[in-house]
N, C-alpha and C. Protein backbone atom coordinates (compact mmCIF):
# COMPACT_ATOMS: atom_id res chain seq x y z
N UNK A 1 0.84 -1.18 0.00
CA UNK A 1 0.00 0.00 0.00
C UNK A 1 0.89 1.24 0.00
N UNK A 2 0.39 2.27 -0.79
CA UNK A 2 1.09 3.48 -1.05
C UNK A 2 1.18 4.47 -0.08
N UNK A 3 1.71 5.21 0.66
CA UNK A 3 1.50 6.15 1.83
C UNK A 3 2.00 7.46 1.70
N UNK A 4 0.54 8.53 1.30
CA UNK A 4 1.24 9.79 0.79
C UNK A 4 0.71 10.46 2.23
N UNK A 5 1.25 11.41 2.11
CA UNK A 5 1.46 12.72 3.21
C UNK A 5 0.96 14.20 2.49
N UNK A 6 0.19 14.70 3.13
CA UNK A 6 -0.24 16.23 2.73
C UNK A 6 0.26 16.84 3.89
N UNK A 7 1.09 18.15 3.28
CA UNK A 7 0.93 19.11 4.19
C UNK A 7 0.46 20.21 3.64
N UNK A 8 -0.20 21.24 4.69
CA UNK A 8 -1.07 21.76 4.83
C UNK A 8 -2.26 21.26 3.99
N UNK A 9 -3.02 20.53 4.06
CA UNK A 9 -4.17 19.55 3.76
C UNK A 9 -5.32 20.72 4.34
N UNK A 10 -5.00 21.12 5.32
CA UNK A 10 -6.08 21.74 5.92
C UNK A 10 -7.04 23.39 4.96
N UNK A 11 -5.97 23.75 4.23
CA UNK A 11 -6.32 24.84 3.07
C UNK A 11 -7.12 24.37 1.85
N UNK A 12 -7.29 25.49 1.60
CA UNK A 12 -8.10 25.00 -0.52
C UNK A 12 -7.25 24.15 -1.24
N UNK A 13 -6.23 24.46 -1.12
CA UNK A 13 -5.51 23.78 -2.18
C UNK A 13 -5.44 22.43 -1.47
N UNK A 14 -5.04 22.16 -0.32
CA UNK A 14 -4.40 20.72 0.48
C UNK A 14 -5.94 19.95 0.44
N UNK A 15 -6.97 20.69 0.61
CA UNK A 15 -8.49 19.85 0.49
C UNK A 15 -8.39 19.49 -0.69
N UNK A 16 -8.42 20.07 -1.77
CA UNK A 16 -8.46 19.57 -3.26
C UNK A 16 -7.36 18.24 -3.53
N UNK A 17 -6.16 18.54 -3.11
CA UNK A 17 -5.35 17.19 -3.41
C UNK A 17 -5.80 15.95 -2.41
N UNK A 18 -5.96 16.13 -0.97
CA UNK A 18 -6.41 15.21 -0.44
C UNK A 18 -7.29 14.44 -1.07
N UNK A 19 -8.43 15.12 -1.85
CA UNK A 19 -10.19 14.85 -2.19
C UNK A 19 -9.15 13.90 -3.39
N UNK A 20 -8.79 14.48 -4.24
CA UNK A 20 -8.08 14.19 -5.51
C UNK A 20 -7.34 12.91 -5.79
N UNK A 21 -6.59 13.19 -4.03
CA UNK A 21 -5.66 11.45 -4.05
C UNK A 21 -6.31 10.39 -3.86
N UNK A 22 -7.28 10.43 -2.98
CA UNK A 22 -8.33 9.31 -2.14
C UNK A 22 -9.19 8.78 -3.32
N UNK A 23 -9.50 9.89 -4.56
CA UNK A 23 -10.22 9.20 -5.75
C UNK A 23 -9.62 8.74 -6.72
N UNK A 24 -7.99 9.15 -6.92
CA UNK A 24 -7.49 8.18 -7.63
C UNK A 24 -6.47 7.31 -7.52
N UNK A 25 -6.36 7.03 -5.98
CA UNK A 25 -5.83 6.15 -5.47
C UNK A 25 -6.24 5.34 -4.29
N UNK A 26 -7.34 4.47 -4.81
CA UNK A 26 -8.00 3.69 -3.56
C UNK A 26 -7.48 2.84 -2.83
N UNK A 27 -6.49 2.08 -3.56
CA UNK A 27 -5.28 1.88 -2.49
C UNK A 27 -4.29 2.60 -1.28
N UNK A 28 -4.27 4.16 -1.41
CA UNK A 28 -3.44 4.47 -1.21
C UNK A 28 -4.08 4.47 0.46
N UNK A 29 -3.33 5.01 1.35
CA UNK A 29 -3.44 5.49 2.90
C UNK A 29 -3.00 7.17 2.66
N UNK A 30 -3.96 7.82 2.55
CA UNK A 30 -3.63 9.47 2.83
C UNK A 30 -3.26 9.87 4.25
N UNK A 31 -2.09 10.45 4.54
CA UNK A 31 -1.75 11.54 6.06
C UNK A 31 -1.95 12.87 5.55
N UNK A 32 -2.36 13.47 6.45
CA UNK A 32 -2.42 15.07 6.34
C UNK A 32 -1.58 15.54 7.67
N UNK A 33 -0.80 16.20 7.40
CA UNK A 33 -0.33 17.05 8.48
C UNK A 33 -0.69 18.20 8.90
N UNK A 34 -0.30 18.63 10.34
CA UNK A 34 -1.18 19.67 10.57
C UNK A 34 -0.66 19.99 12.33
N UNK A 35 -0.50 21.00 12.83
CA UNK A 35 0.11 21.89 13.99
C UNK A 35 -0.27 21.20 14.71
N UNK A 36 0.75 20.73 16.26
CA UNK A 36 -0.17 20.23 17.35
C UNK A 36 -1.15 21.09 17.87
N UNK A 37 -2.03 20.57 18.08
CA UNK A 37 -3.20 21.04 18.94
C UNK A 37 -4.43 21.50 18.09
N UNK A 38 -4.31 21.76 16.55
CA UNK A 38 -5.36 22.19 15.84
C UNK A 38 -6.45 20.73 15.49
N UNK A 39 -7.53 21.52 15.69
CA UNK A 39 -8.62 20.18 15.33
C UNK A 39 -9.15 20.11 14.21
N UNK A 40 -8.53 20.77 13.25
CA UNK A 40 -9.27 21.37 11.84
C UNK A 40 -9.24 20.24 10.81
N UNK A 41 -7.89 19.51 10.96
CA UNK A 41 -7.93 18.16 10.17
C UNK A 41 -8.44 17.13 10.44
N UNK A 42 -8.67 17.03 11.80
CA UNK A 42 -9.84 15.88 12.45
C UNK A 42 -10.74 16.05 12.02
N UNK A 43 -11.25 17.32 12.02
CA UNK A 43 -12.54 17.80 11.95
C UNK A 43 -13.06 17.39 10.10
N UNK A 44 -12.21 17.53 9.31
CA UNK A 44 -12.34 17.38 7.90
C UNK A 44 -12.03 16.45 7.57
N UNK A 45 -11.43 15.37 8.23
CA UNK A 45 -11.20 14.46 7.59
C UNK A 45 -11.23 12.91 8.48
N UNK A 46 -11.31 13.14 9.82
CA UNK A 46 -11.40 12.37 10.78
C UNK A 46 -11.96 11.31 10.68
N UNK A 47 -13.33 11.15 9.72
CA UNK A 47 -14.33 9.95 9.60
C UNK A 47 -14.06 9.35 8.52
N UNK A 48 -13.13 9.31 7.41
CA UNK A 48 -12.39 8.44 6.73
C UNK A 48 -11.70 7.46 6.93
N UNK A 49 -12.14 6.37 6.81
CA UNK A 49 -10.57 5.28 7.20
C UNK A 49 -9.44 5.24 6.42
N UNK A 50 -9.50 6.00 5.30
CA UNK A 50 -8.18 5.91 4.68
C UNK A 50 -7.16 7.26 4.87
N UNK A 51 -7.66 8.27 5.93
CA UNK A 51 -7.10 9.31 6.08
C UNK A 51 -6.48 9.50 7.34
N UNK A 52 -5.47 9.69 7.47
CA UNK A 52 -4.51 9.32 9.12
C UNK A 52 -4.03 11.25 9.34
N UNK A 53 -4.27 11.48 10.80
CA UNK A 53 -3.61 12.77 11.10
C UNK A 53 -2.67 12.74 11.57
N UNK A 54 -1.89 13.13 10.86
CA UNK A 54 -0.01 13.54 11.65
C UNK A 54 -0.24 14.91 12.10
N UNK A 55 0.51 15.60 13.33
CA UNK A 55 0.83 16.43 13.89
C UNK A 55 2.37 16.83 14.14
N UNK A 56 2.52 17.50 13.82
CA UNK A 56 4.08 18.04 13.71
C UNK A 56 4.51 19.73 13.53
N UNK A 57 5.21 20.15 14.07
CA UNK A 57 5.28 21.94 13.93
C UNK A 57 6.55 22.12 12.72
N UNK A 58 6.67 22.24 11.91
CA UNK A 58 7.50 22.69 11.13
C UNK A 58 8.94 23.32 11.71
N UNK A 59 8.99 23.65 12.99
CA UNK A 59 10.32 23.98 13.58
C UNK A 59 10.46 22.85 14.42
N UNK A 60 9.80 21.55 13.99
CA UNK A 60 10.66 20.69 15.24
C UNK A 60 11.00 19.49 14.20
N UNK A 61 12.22 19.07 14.02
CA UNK A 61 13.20 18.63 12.93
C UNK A 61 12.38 16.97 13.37
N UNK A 62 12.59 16.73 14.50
CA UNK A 62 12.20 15.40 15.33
C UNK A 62 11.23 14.79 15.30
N UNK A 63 10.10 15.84 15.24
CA UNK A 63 8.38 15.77 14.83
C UNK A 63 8.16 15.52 13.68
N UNK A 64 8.61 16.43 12.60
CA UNK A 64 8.90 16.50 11.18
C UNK A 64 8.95 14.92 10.87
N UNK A 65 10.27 14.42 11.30
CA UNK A 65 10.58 13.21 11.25
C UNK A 65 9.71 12.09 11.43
N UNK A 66 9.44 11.99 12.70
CA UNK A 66 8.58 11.03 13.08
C UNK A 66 6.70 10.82 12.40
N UNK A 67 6.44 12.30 11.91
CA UNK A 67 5.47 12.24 11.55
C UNK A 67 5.29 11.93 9.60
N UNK A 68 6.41 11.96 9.41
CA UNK A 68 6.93 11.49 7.70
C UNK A 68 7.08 10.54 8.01
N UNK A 69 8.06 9.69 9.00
CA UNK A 69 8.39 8.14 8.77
C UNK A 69 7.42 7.10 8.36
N UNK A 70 7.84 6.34 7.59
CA UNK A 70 6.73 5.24 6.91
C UNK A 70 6.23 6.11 5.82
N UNK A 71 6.32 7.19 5.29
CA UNK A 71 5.80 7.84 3.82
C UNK A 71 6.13 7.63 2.99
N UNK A 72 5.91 7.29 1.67
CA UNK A 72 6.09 7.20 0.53
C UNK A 72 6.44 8.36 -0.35
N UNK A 73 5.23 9.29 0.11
CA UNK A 73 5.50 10.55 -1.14
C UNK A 73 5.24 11.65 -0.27
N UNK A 74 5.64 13.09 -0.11
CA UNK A 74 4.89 13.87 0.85
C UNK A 74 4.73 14.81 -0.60
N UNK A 75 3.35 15.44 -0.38
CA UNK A 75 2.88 16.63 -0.63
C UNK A 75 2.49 17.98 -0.51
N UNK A 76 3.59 18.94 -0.57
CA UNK A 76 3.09 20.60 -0.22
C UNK A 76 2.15 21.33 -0.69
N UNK A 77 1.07 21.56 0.01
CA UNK A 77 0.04 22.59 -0.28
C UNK A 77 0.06 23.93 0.78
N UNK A 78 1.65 23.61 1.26
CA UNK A 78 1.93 24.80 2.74
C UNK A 78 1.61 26.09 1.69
N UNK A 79 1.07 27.27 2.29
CA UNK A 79 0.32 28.43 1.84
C UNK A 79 0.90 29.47 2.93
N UNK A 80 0.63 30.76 2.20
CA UNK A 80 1.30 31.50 3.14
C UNK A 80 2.14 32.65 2.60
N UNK A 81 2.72 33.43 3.23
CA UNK A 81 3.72 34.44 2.92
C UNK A 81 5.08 33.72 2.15
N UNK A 82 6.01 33.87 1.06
CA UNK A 82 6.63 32.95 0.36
C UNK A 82 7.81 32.68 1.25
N UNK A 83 8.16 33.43 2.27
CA UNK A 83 9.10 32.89 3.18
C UNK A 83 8.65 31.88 4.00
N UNK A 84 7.23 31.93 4.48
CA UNK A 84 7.10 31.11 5.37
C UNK A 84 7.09 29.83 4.47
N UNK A 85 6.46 29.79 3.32
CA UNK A 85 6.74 28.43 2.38
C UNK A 85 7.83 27.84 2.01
N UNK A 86 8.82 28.54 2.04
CA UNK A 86 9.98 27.92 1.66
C UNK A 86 10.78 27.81 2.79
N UNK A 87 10.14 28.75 4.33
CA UNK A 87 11.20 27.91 5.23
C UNK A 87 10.29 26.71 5.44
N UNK A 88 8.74 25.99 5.22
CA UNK A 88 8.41 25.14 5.93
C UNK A 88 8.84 23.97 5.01
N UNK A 89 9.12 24.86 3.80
CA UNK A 89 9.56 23.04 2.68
C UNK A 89 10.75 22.50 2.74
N UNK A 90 11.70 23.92 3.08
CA UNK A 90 12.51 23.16 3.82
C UNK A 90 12.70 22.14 4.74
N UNK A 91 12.38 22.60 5.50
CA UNK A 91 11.87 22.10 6.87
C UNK A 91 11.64 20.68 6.52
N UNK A 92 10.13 20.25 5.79
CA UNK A 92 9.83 19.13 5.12
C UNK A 92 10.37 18.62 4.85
N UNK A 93 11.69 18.92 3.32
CA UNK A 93 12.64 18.73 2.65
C UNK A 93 13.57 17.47 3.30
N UNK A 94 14.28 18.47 4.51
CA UNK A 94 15.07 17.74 5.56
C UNK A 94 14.56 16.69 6.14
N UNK A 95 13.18 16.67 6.56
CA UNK A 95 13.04 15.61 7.57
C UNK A 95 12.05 14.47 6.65
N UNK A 96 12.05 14.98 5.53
CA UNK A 96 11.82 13.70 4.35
C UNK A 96 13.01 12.93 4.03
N UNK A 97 14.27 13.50 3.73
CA UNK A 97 15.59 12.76 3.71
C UNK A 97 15.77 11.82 4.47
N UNK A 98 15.40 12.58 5.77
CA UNK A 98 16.26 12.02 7.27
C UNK A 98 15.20 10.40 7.30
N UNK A 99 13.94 10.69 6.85
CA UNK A 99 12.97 9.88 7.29
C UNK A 99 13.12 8.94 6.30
N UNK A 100 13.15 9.24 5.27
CA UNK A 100 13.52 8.05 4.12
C UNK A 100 12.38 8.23 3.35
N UNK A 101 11.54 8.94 2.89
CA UNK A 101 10.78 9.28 1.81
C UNK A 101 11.12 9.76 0.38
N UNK A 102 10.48 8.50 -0.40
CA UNK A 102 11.17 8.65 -1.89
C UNK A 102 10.79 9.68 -2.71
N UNK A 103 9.89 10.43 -2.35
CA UNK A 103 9.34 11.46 -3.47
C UNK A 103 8.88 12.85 -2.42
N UNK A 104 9.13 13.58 -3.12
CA UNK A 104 8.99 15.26 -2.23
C UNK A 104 8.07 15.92 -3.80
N UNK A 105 7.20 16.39 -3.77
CA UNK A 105 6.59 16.93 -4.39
C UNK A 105 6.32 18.33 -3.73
N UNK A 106 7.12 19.63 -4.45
CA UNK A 106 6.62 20.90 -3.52
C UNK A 106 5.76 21.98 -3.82
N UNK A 107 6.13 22.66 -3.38
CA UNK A 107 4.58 23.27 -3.98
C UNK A 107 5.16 24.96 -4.73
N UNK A 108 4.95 25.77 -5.58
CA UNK A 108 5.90 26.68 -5.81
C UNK A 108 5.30 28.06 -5.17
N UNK A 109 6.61 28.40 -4.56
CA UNK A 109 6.04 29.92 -3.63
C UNK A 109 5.17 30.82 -4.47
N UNK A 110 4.39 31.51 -4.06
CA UNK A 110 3.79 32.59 -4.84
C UNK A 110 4.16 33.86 -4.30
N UNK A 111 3.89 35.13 -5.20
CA UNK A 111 4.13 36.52 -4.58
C UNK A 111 5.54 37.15 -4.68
């Protein structure tokens, strides 16, 4: 089974790929990532069995990690001011390496 990762899932764009992956990949296991403590991805996506919530803060290298490990592909739909996007894909970037994820798909800054 395939195991992709969304981050920021919780926006327009991260809803659309989530909706997008789950229909053309019924095999797959979707994660969405998303800040500790926010309930917004539970809340949207919680009653799916093929949709798993990771929690992780983008400044914690360790979290990052642990919440990628076992991924296959991660996906950026991070949104935002273009610094904050490119420090969080970084961010991603790194702890996709560290974690062992074969595919980084990012998302391109705007503005």
């Amino acid at each position: 089974m395939t195991t992709l990762l969304v981050a920021g899932a919780t926006g327009d764009l991260g809803r659309r790929i989530v909706r997008e992956l789950l229909a053309a990949h019924p095999e797959a296991l979707v994660r969405v990532l998303t800040r500790p403590g926010s309930g917004t991805a539970q809340a949207l996506f919680g009653e799916q069995d093929r949709v798993e919530v990771r929690e992780a803060a983008y400044t914690d290298h360790a979290g990052l990690v642990a919440a990628l490990s076992g991924t296959d592909v991660v996906v950026s739909a991070v949104s935002g001011a273009r610094t904050v996007v490119l420090d969080a894909q970084r961010a991603l970037l790194a702890a996709a390496v560290e974690a062992g994820v074969a595919r980084f798909v990012p998302r391109a800054p705007t503005g």
